[in-house]
Structure formats: C-alpha cells, structure tokens
Protein backbone atom coordinates (compact mmCIF):
# COMPACT_ATOMS: atom_id res chain seq x y z
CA UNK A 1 -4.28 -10.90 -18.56
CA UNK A 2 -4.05 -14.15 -20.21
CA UNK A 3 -7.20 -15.55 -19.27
CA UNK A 4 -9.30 -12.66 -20.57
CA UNK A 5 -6.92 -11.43 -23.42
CA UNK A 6 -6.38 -7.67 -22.00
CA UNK A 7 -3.19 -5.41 -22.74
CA UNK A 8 -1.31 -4.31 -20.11
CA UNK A 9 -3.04 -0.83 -19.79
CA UNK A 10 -6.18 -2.51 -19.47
CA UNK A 11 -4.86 -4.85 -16.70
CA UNK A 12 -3.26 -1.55 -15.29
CA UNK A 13 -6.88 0.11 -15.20
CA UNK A 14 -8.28 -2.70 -13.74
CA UNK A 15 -5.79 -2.72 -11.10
CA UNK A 16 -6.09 0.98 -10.84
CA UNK A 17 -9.90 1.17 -10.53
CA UNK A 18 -9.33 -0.28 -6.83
CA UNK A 19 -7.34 2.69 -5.97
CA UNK A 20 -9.51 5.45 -7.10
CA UNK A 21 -12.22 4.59 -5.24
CA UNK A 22 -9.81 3.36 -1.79
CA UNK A 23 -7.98 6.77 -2.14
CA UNK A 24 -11.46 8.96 -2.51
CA UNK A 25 -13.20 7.58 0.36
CA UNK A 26 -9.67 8.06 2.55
CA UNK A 27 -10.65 11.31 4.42
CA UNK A 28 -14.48 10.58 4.68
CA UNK A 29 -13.48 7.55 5.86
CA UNK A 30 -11.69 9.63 8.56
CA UNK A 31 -14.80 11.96 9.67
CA UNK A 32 -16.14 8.78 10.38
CA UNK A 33 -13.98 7.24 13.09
CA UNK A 34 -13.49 10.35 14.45
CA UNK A 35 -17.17 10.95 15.31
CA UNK A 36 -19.13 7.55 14.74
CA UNK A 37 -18.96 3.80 16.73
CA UNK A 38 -15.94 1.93 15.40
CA UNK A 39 -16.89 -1.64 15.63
CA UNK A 40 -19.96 -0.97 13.14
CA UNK A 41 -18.06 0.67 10.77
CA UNK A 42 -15.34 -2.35 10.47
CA UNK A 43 -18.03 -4.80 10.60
CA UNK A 44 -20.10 -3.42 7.58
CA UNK A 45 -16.80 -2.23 5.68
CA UNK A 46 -15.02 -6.15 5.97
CA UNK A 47 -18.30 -7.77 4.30
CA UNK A 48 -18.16 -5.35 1.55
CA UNK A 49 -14.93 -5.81 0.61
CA UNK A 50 -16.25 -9.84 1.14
CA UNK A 51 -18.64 -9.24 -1.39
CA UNK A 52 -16.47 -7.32 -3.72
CA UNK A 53 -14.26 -10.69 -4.15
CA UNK A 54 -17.22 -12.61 -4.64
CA UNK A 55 -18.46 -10.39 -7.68
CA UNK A 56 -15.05 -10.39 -8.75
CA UNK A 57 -14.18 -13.94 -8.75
CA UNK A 58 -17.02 -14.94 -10.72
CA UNK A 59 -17.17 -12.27 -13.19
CA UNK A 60 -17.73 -13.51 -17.00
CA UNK A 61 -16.62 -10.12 -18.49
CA UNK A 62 -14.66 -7.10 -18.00
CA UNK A 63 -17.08 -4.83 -17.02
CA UNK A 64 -17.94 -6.97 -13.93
CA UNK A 65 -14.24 -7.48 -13.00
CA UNK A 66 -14.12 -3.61 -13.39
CA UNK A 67 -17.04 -3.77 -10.71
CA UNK A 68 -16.52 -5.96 -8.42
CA UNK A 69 -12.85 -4.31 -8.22
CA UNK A 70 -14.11 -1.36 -6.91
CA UNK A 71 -16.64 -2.94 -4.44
CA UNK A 72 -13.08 -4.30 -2.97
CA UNK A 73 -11.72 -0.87 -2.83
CA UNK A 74 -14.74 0.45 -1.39
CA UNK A 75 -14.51 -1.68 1.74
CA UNK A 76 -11.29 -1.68 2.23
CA UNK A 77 -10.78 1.60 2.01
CA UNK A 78 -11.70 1.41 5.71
CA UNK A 79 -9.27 -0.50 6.93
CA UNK A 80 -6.57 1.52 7.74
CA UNK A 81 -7.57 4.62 8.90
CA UNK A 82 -9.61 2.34 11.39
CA UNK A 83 -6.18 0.05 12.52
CA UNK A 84 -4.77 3.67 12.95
CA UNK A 85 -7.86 4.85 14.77
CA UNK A 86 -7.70 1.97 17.58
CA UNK A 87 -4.36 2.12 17.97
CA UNK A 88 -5.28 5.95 19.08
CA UNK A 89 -7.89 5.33 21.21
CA UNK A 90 -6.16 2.30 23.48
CA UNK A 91 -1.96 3.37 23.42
CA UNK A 92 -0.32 6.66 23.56
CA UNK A 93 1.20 8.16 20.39
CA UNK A 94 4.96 7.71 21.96
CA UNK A 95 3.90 4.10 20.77
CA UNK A 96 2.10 5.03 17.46
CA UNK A 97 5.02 4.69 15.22
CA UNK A 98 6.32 1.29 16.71
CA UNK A 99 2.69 -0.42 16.41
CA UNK A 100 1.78 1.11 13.05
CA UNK A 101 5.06 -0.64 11.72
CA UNK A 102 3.84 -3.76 13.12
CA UNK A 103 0.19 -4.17 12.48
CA UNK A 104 1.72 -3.14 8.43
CA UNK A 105 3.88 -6.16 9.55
CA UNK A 106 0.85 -8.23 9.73
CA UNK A 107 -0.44 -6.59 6.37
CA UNK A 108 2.86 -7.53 4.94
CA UNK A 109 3.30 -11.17 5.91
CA UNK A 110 -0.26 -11.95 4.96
CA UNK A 111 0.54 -10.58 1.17
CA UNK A 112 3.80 -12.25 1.41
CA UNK A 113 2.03 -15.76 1.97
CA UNK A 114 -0.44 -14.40 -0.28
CA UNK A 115 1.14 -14.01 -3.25
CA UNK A 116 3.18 -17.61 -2.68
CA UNK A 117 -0.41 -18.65 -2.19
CA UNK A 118 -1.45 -16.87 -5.50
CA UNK A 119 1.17 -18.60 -7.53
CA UNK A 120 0.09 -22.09 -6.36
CA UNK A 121 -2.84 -21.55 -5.74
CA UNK A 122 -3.37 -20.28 -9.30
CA UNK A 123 -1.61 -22.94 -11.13
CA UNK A 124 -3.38 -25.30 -9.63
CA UNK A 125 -7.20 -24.32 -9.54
CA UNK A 126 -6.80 -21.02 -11.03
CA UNK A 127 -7.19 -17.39 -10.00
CA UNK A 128 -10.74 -17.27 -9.63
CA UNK A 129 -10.78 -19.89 -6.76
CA UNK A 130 -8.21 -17.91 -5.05
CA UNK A 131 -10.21 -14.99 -5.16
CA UNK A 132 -13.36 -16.82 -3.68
CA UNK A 133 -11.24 -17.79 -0.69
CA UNK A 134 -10.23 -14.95 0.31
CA UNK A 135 -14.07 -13.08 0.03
CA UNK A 136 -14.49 -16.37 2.62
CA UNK A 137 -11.63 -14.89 4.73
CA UNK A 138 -13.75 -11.66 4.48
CA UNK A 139 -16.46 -12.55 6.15
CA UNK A 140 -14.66 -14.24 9.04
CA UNK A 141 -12.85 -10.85 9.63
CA UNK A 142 -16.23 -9.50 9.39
CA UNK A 143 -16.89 -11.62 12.62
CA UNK A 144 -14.39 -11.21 14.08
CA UNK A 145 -14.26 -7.34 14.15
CA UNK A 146 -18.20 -7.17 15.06
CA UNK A 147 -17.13 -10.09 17.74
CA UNK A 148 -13.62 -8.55 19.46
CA UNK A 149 -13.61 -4.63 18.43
CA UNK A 150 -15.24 -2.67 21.21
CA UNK A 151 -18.34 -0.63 20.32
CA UNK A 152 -16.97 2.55 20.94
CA UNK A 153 -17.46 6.43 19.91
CA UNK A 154 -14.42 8.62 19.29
CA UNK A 155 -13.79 10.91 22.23
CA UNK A 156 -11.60 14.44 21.76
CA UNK A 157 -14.11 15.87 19.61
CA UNK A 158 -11.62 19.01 19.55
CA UNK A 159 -12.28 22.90 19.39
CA UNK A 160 -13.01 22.72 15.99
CA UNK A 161 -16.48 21.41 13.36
CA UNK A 162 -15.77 18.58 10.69
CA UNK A 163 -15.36 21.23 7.93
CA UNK A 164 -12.71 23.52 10.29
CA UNK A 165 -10.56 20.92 10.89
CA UNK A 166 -10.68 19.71 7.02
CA UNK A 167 -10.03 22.95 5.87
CA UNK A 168 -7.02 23.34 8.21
CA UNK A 169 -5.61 20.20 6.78
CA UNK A 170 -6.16 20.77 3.71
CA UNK A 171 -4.32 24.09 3.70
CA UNK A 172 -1.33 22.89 5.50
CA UNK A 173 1.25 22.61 3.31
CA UNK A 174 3.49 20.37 5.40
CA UNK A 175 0.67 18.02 5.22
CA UNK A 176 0.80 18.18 1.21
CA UNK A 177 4.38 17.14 1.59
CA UNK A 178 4.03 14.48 4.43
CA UNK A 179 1.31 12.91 1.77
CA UNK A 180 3.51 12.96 -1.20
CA UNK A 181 6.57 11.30 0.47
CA UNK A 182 4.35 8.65 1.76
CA UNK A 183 3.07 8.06 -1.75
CA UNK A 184 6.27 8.13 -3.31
CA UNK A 185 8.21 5.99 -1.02
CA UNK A 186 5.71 3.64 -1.25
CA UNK A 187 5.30 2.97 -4.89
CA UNK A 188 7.89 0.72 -4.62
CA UNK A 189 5.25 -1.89 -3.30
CA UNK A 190 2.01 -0.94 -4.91
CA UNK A 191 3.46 -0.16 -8.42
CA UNK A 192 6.23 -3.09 -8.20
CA UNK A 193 5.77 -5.73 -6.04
CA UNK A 194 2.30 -5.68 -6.11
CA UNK A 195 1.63 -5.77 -9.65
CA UNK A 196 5.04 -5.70 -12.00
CA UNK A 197 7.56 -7.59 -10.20
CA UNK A 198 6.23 -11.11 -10.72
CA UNK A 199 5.73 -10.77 -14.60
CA UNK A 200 9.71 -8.53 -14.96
CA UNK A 201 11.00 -11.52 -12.61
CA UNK A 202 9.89 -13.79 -15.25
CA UNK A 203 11.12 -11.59 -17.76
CA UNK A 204 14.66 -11.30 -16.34
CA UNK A 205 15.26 -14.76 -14.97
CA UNK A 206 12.61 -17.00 -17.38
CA UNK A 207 11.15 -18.87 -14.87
CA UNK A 208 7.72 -20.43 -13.37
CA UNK A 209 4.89 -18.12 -12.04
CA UNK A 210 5.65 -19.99 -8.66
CA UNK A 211 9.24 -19.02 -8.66
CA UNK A 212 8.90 -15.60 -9.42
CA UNK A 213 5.94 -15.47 -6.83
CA UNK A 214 8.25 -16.69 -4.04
CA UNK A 215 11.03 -14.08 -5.17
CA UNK A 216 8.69 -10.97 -5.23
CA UNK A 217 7.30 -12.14 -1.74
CA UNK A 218 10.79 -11.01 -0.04
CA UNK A 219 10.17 -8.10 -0.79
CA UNK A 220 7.28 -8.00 0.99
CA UNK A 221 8.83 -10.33 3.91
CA UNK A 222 11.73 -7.07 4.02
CA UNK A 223 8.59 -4.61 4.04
CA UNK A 224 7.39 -6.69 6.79
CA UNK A 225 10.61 -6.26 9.32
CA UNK A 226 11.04 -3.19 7.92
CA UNK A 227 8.49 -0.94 8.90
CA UNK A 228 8.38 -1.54 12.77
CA UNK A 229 12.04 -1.09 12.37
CA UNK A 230 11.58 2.39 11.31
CA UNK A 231 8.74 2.96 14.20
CA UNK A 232 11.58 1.53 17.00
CA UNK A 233 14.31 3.71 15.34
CA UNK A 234 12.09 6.88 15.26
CA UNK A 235 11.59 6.88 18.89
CA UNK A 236 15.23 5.99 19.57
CA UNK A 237 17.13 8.50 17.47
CA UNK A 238 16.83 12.19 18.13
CA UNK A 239 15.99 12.85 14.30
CA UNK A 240 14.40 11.30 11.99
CA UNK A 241 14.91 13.38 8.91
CA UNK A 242 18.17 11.78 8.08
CA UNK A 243 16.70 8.47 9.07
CA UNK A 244 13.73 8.74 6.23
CA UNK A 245 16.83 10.60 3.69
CA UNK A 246 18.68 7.61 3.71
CA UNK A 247 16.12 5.15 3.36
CA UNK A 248 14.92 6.59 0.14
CA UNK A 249 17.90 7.19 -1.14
CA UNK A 250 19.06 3.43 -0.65
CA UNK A 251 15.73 2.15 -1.70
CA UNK A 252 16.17 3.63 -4.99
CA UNK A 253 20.11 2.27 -5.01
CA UNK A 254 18.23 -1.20 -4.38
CA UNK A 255 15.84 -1.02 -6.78
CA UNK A 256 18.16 0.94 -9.68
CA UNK A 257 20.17 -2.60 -9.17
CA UNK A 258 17.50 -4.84 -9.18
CA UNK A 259 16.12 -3.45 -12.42
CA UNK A 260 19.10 -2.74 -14.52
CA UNK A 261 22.21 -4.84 -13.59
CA UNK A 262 22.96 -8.25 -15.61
CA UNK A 263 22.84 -11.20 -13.81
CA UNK A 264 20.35 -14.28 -13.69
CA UNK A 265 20.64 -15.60 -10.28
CA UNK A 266 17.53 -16.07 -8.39
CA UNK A 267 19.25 -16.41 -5.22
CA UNK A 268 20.90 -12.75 -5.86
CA UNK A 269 17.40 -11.51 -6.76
CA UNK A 270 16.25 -12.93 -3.67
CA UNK A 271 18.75 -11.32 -1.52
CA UNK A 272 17.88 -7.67 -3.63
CA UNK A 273 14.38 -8.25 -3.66
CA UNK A 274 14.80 -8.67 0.85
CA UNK A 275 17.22 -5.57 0.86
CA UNK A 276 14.68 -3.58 -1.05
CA UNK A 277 11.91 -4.22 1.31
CA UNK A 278 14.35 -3.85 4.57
CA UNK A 279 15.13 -0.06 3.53
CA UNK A 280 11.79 1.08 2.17
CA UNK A 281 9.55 1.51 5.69
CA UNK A 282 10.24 5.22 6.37
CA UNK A 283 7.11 5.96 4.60
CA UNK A 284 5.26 4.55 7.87
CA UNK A 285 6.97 7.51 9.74
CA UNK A 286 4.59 10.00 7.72
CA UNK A 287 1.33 8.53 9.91
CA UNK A 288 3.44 9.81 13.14
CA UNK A 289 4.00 12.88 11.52
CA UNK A 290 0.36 13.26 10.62
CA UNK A 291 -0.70 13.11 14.43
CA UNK A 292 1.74 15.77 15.31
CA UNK A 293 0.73 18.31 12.96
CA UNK A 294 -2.91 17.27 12.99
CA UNK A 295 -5.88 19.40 14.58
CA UNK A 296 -6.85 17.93 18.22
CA UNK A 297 -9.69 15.80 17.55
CA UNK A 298 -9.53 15.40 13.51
CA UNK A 299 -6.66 12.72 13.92
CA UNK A 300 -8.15 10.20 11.78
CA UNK A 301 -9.32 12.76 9.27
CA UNK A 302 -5.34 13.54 8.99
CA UNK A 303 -4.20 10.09 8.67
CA UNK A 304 -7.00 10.05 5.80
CA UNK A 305 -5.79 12.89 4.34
CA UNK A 306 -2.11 11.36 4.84
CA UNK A 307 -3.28 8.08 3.15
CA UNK A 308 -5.04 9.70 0.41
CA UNK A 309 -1.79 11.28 -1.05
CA UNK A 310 0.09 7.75 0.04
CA UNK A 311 -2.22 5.49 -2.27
CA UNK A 312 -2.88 8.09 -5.04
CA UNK A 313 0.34 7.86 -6.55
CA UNK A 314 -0.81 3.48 -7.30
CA UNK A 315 -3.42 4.15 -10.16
CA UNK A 316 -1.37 7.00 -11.50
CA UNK A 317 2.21 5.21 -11.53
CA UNK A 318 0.37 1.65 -12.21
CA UNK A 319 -1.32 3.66 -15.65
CA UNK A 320 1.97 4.97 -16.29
CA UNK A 321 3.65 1.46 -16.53
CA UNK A 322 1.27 -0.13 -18.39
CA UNK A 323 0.62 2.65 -21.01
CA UNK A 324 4.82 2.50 -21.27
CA UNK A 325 4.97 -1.08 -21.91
CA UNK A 326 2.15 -1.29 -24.20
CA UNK A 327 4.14 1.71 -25.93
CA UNK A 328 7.48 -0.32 -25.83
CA UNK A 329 6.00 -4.17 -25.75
CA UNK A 330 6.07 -6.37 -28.30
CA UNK A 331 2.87 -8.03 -29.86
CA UNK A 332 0.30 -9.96 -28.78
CA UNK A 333 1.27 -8.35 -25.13
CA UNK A 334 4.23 -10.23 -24.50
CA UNK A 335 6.71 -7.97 -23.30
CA UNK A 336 10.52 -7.95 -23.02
CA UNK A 337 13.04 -7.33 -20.24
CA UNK A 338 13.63 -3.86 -21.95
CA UNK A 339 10.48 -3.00 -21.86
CA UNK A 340 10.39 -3.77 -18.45
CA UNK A 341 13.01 -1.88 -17.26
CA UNK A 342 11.92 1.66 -19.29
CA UNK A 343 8.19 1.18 -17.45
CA UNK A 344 10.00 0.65 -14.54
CA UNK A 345 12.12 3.99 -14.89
CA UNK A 346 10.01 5.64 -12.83
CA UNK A 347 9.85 3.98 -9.98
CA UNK A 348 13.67 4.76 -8.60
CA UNK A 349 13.12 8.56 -9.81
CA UNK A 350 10.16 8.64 -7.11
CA UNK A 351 12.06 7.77 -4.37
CA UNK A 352 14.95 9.88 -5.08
CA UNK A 353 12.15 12.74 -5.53
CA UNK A 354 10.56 11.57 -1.57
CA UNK A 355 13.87 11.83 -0.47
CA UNK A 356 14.21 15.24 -1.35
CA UNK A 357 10.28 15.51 0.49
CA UNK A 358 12.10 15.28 4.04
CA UNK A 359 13.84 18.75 3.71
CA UNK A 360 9.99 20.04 4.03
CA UNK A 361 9.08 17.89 6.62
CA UNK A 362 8.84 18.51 10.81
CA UNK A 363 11.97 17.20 12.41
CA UNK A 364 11.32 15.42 16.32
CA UNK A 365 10.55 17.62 19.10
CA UNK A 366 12.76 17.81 21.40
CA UNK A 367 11.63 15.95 24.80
C-alpha cells in the first residue's frame, strides 16, 4: 500500500481479485479430479501459480499486480480440492477428518513462517523479492508433484453424469449450509490474519512490521494445532454439533477480546492471538461432512462446492473492511485503532452467525 500509494479498498480489491477467480474455478476444479489423471493436473496447476508470482513480483503498475494476482488464484485454486482428492483415493474417510486437519497443519505452519519471513524478508530486500522466492518455491512443488504424485485416474465414477451429480449438490440445502459455516468460521484467517491483523497490531500496540508479523503468526501457529485437533476429536466424540457450537462461539469470545479490550501488551496479544487460532478449526469438520452427504463418485465436486462457499466469504468480507476503513480512516490512508476495530465488527458477528449454521447441519451417524 505504501509502495504504490493505494487506499485500503484498492489494496482490499487487489487482495480480493485472488479469491474470485480461486473460488470460481472451486467446483470445476472438482469435475476434474473426479474424472481426469491427478498428477497432471497438480503439475500444470503449481507452475501457474509459479508464474503468477513472477508477473506479480515484477509488476510496474496496478493493472499488472491486478494480473498477475489472479494468475496466482488461478493455480492455486487447485490445490485443495486435489490434497482432499488423494487423501480419498489412498485412506479411508474414518481418517479424512484427522489428515485434512493435518495437511491444513502444513498449510498453516508454512504461512506462519511465511509471514515472519514476510516481515524480514520485506524490510530487508523488500516485498517484491519475497514474492520472486516463493514463484521459485513454485516450481520446485511443480517437480515435485509431477516427480512423487502417482499418475492416476479417479475410480467410483458413481450412478450418476457430471451434470446429475452437480445438480444434486447444488440443490441440497444442507450443502448450502455446510458451505456457509465453513466460510464464516473461517474469515477469521482470510479476512484477519491474513490481511488486517498485522497493520491493527501496529495500530493497537505501535510497533515494527516484524513484531506485529511474529504476533499475527500465532494465530496461524493455533490454526495449525488446531485443525487436526478438531479431525481427532470428531472421530472420538459421538457428536460433533456441540463440538463445532462451541468453537465458534469461543472464537468470536477470542476475537471480541482481541479487538476491543485495552491493554498494550504484546505478550497478552500473543497469548490471544494463539487462543484464537486453537478454537477456530471446526470449519475443517465441514470437508467430512461434505463426503457424507455427497453423491458416490462426485466427492471432489462436493468438497469444491464446499470450498467455494468457504473462500467466497474472503473478497466479500476483505471489500467490506477496506471500504469501512476508508469510510472511517483518516487521510492520506493512515488509519486509527478505531477505525480498526469498526472494520473489524464484522468479523466476530460471522462466527456467532456459523455457530448458529450447526443447528442445520448432519449430526454423526451412529456406528
């Protein structure tokens, strides 16, 4: 934003523009797996989203950034359906939740060194050479996937076409639901720690880029235990419903804390920042839910449709924020604590709203 002198709906819409294109190609994305060779697919997707950093990093003006942006989203818009699509094809779905937890583990821990990264990284040689690393780190998972995946087709092609299966999703309503509380419980990350925390923890406490990095990154660390948590606890308890209730419901406790209460400690931010991430990982328990309501032989298609809903609710609540703080900023796009904190409104009314979600959603069958 500083660099290239944009307000913060602008850098919202930038941000955004990655989403709108990851969330469109979601459920396309799962036709594919679920009928075409999954090691290609990975392969060709990685080096796109490679080449996507590469525009990005060394754009010279908006409408490039704006571009190379959405290159990123398109190939990485593969990524997770395809994680979930393995995991399908080589474990049962007893194990689903408990792995799905922990490759977003992996996901989690590599942003959390990320973004400590990105704050060094950044202050030192700037954001542009950061960027260009990680389009190198692109193409090695690139290799990687063509060199370890297996080159296999989806089997279970099901009793029903492409379009039958779809439309069956599509008119489920429980899926609709499922979706949403995904999306809202995870807004948390995508709308705060991944693009408002660092600049409010600056805000709130006044201190360095690399400080407030290393603060956000707990949440992400909590994210990380977090979410395999949930998967373990799922296929412990007898119900889940009160499981995901609760977790909302604290989440937005958490965060209603973090945002509003006085205090200038960054050791206390820490600790709220770690909490936050612990208790947010019962949206992972909507991917399980997806198999179990999905048509035999569309799974992927429903974890797309799942993960469409899930990631939507980023470009809408990240335009949101940054229309309210340009609304409630002050000039020059420096903005206050307050204006912080009435962008950020919105973010513990979401999960209180998902945590009213699990009263529509399947509880466990009983085994």
């Amino acid at each position: 934003m500083q660099e290239t002198l944009i307000s913060a709906f602008t850098a919202s819409l930038l941000s955004s523009a990655f989403y709108y294109i990851y969330t469109s190609l979601q459920i396309p994305a799962g036709m594919l797996f679920d009928r075409r060779n999954t090691q290609t697919i990975l392969t060709t997707t990685a080096l796109i989203c490679s080449i996507g950093c590469f525009i990005f990093a060394n754009s010279m003006n908006i409408y490039l950034l704006f571009f190379g942006r959405i290159i990123i989203g398109m190939g990485s818009a593969f990524a997770f359906v395809g994680l979930s699509h393995l995991l399908r094809q080589h474990f049962s779905l007893r194990q689903f939740g408990f792995l799905i937890g922990l490759s977003e583990t992996l996901g989690f821990i590599s942003t959390m060194f990320g973004i400590i990264g990105l704050g060094i990284l950044v202050s030192y040689f700037g954001w542009r050479e950061f960027i260009n690393s990680a389009a190198l780190v692109g193409c090695l998972i690139a290799f990687f996937a063509w060199l370890f995946i297996p080159a296999t087709t989806s089997v279970q092609p099901g009793n029903y076409s492409i379009a039958d299966s779809l439309n069956i999703i599509i008119r489920c309503k429980t899926q609709w639901a499922n979706g949403c509380f995904a999306g809202l419980g995870f807004t948390v990350i995508t709308v705060f720690g991944a693009m408002w925390a660092i600049p409010f923890i600056q805000a709130k406490l006044g201190c360095s880029l690399k400080e407030a990095s290393v603060i956000d990154s707990m949440l992400f660390l909590g994210a990380a235990i977090s979410c395999p948590l949930f998967g373990y606890l799922n296929a412990c308890l007898k119900q889940r419903k009160p499981l995901m209730f609760i977790s909302c419901t604290l989440t937005a406790i958490l965060l209603y804390i973090t945002l509003y209460f006085p205090y200038n400690d960054p050791v206390l931010m820490s600790v709220l920042f770690f909490m936050t991430g612990i208790s947010c990982g019962s949206y992972m328990l909507s991917y399980t839910i997806s198999n179990e309501i999905s048509p035999q032989g569309a799974l992927s298609t429903s974890t797309g449709f799942t993960n469409t809903l899930a990631m939507l609710t980023a470009p809408i609540f990240q335009l949101v924020t940054g229309f309210l703080l340009d609304l409630y900023g002050g000039p020059e796009h420096h903005y206050s604590l307050q204006a912080y904190q009435i962008a950020l409104a919105v973010l513990p009314v979401n999960l209180l709203v998902a945590s009213c979600l699990v009263y529509f959603l399947p509880e466990k069958k009983a085994k």
